[in-house]
Protein backbone atom coordinates (compact mmCIF):
# COMPACT_ATOMS: atom_id res chain seq x y z
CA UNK A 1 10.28 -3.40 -6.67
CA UNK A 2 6.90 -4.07 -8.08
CA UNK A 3 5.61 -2.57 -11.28
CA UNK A 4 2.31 -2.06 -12.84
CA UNK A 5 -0.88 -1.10 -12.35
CA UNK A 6 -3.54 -4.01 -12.19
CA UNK A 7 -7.52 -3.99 -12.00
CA UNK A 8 -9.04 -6.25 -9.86
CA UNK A 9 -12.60 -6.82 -7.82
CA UNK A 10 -12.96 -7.20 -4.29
CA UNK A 11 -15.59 -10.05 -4.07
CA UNK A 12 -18.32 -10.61 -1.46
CA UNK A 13 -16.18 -11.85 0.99
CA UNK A 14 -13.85 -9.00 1.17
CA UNK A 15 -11.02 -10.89 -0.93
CA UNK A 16 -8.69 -9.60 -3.29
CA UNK A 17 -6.90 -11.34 -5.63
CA UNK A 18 -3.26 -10.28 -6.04
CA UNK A 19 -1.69 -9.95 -9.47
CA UNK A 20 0.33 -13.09 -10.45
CA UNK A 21 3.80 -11.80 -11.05
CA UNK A 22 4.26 -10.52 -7.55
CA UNK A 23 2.79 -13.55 -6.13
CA UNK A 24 5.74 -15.46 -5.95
CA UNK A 25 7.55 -11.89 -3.65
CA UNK A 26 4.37 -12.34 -1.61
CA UNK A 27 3.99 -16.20 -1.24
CA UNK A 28 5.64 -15.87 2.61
CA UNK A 29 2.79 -13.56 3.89
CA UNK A 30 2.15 -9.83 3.76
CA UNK A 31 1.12 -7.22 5.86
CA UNK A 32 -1.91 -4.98 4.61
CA UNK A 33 -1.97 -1.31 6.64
CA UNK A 34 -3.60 1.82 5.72
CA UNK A 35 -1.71 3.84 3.63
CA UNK A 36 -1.47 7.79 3.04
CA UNK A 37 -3.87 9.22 0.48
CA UNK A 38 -7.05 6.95 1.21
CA UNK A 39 -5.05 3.59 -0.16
CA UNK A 40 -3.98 0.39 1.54
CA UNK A 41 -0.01 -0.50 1.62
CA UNK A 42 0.60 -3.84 1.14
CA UNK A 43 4.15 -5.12 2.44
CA UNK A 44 5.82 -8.08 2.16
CA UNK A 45 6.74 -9.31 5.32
CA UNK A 46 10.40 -9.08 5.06
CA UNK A 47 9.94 -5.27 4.13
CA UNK A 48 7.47 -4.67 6.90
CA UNK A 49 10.36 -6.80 9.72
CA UNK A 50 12.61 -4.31 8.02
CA UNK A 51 10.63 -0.95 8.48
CA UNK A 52 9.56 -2.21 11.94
CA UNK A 53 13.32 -2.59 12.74
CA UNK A 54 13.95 1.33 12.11
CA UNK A 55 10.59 2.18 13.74
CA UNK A 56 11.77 1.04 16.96
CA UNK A 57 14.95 2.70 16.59
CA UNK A 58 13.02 6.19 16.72
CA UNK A 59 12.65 7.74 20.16
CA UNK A 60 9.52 7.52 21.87
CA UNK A 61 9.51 10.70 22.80
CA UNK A 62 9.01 12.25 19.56
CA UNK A 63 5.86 12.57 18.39
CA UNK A 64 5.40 12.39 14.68
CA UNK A 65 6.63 8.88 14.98
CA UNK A 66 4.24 7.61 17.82
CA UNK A 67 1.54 9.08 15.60
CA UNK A 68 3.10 7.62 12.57
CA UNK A 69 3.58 4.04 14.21
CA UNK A 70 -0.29 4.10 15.72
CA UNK A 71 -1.73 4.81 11.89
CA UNK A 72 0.07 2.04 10.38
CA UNK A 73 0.42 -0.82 13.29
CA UNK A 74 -2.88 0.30 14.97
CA UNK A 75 -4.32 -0.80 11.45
CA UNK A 76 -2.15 -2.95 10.10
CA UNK A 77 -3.06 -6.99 9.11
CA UNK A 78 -0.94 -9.75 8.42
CA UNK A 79 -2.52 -12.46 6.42
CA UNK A 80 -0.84 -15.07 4.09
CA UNK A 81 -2.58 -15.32 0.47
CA UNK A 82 -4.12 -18.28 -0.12
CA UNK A 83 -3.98 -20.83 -3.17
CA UNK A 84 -5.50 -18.95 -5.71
CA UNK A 85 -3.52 -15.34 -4.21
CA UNK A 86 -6.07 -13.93 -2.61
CA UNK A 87 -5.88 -12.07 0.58
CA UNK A 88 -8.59 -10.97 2.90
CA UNK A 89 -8.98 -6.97 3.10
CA UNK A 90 -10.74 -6.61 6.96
CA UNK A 91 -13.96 -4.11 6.73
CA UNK A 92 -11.60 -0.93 8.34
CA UNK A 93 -9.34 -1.25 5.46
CA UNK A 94 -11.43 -1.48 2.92
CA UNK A 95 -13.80 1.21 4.58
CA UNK A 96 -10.84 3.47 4.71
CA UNK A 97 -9.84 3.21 1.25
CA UNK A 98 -13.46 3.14 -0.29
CA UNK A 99 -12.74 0.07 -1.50
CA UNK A 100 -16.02 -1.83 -2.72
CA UNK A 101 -15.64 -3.16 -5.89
CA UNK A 102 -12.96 -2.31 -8.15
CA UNK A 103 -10.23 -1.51 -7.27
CA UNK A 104 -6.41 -0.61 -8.86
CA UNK A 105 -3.10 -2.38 -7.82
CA UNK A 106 -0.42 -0.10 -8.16
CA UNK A 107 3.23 -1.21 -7.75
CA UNK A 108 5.77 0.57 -5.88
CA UNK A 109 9.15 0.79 -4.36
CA UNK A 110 8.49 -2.34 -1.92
CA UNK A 111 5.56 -2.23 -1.87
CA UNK A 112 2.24 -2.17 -3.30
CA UNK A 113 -1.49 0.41 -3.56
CA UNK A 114 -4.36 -0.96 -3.42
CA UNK A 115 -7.05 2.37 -4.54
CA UNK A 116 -10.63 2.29 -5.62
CA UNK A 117 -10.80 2.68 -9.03
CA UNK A 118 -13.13 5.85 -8.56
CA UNK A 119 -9.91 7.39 -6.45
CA UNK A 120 -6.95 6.41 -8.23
CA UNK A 121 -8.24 8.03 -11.45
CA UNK A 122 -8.65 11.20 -9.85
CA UNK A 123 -5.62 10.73 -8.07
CA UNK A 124 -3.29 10.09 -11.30
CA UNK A 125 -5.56 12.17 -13.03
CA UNK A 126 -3.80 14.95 -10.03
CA UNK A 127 -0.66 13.65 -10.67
CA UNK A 128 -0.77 14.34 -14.72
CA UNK A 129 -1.14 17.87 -13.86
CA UNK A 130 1.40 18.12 -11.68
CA UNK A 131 4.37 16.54 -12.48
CA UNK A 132 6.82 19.62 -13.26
CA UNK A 133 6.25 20.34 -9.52
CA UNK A 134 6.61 16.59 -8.41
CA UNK A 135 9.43 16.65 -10.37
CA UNK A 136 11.56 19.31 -9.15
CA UNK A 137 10.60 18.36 -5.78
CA UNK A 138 12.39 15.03 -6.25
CA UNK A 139 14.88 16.55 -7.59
CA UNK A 140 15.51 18.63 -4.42
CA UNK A 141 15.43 15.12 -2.65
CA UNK A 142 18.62 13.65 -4.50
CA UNK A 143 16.32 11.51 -6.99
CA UNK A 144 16.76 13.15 -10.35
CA UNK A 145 16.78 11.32 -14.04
């Protein structure tokens, strides 16, 4: 589980520096895929061999899940960070999150956001407003406090 939200630049080169506690959980590689809501997912790469696992379990006749798997693998990156934890974001990910400068790492249940600044404001901003909804909602899922 990775908590926290972090602000970071993208540089020139289209790096990203990843925060420092979760480098060690990342150190083996990562896999970087467009995520719902105009972010980037990042994965470690024992979560993403573990969600691949139960994607090819699902039958390829449905669907939602070919559509699913295309949107993630179709533009999905592995890349290992490199000495100083930086990982390179290609141009489609970064043009698909709006991500040009800086930019908010949010931690998640295995996984982490990556969200321009500009977006993730707006989006928690969203979130504020809603949260008696959200909440019941989850409750309705099983996950309640």
């Amino acid at each position: 589980m990775f908590l926290g939200s972090y602000l970071h630049n993208i540089d020139s080169k289209g790096r990203l520096t990843l925060p420092a506690k979760f480098r060690p959980d990342l150190a083996k590689g990562v896999v970087v895929t467009r995520g719902l809501d105009h972010c980037l997912w990042v994965f470690p790469i024992e979560t993403w061999e573990a969600f691949a696992r139960k994607m090819n379990e699902l039958p390829l006749t449905d669907k939602g899940a070919r559509d699913f798997a295309r949107f993630l693998y179709g533009h999905a990156t592995d890349c290992e960070p490199d000495k100083q934890g930086r990982i390179l974001l290609p141009s489609n990910l970064r043009d698909h999150a709006d991500l040009d400068g800086e930019t908010v790492i949010v931690g998640g249940p295995g996984r982490l956001e990556i969200w321009s600044r500009r977006r993730w404001e707006r989006t928690n901003e969203e979130i504020g407003r809603n949260g008696d909804a959200i909440a019941e909602r989850l409750f309705e899922l099983g996950v309640g406090l």
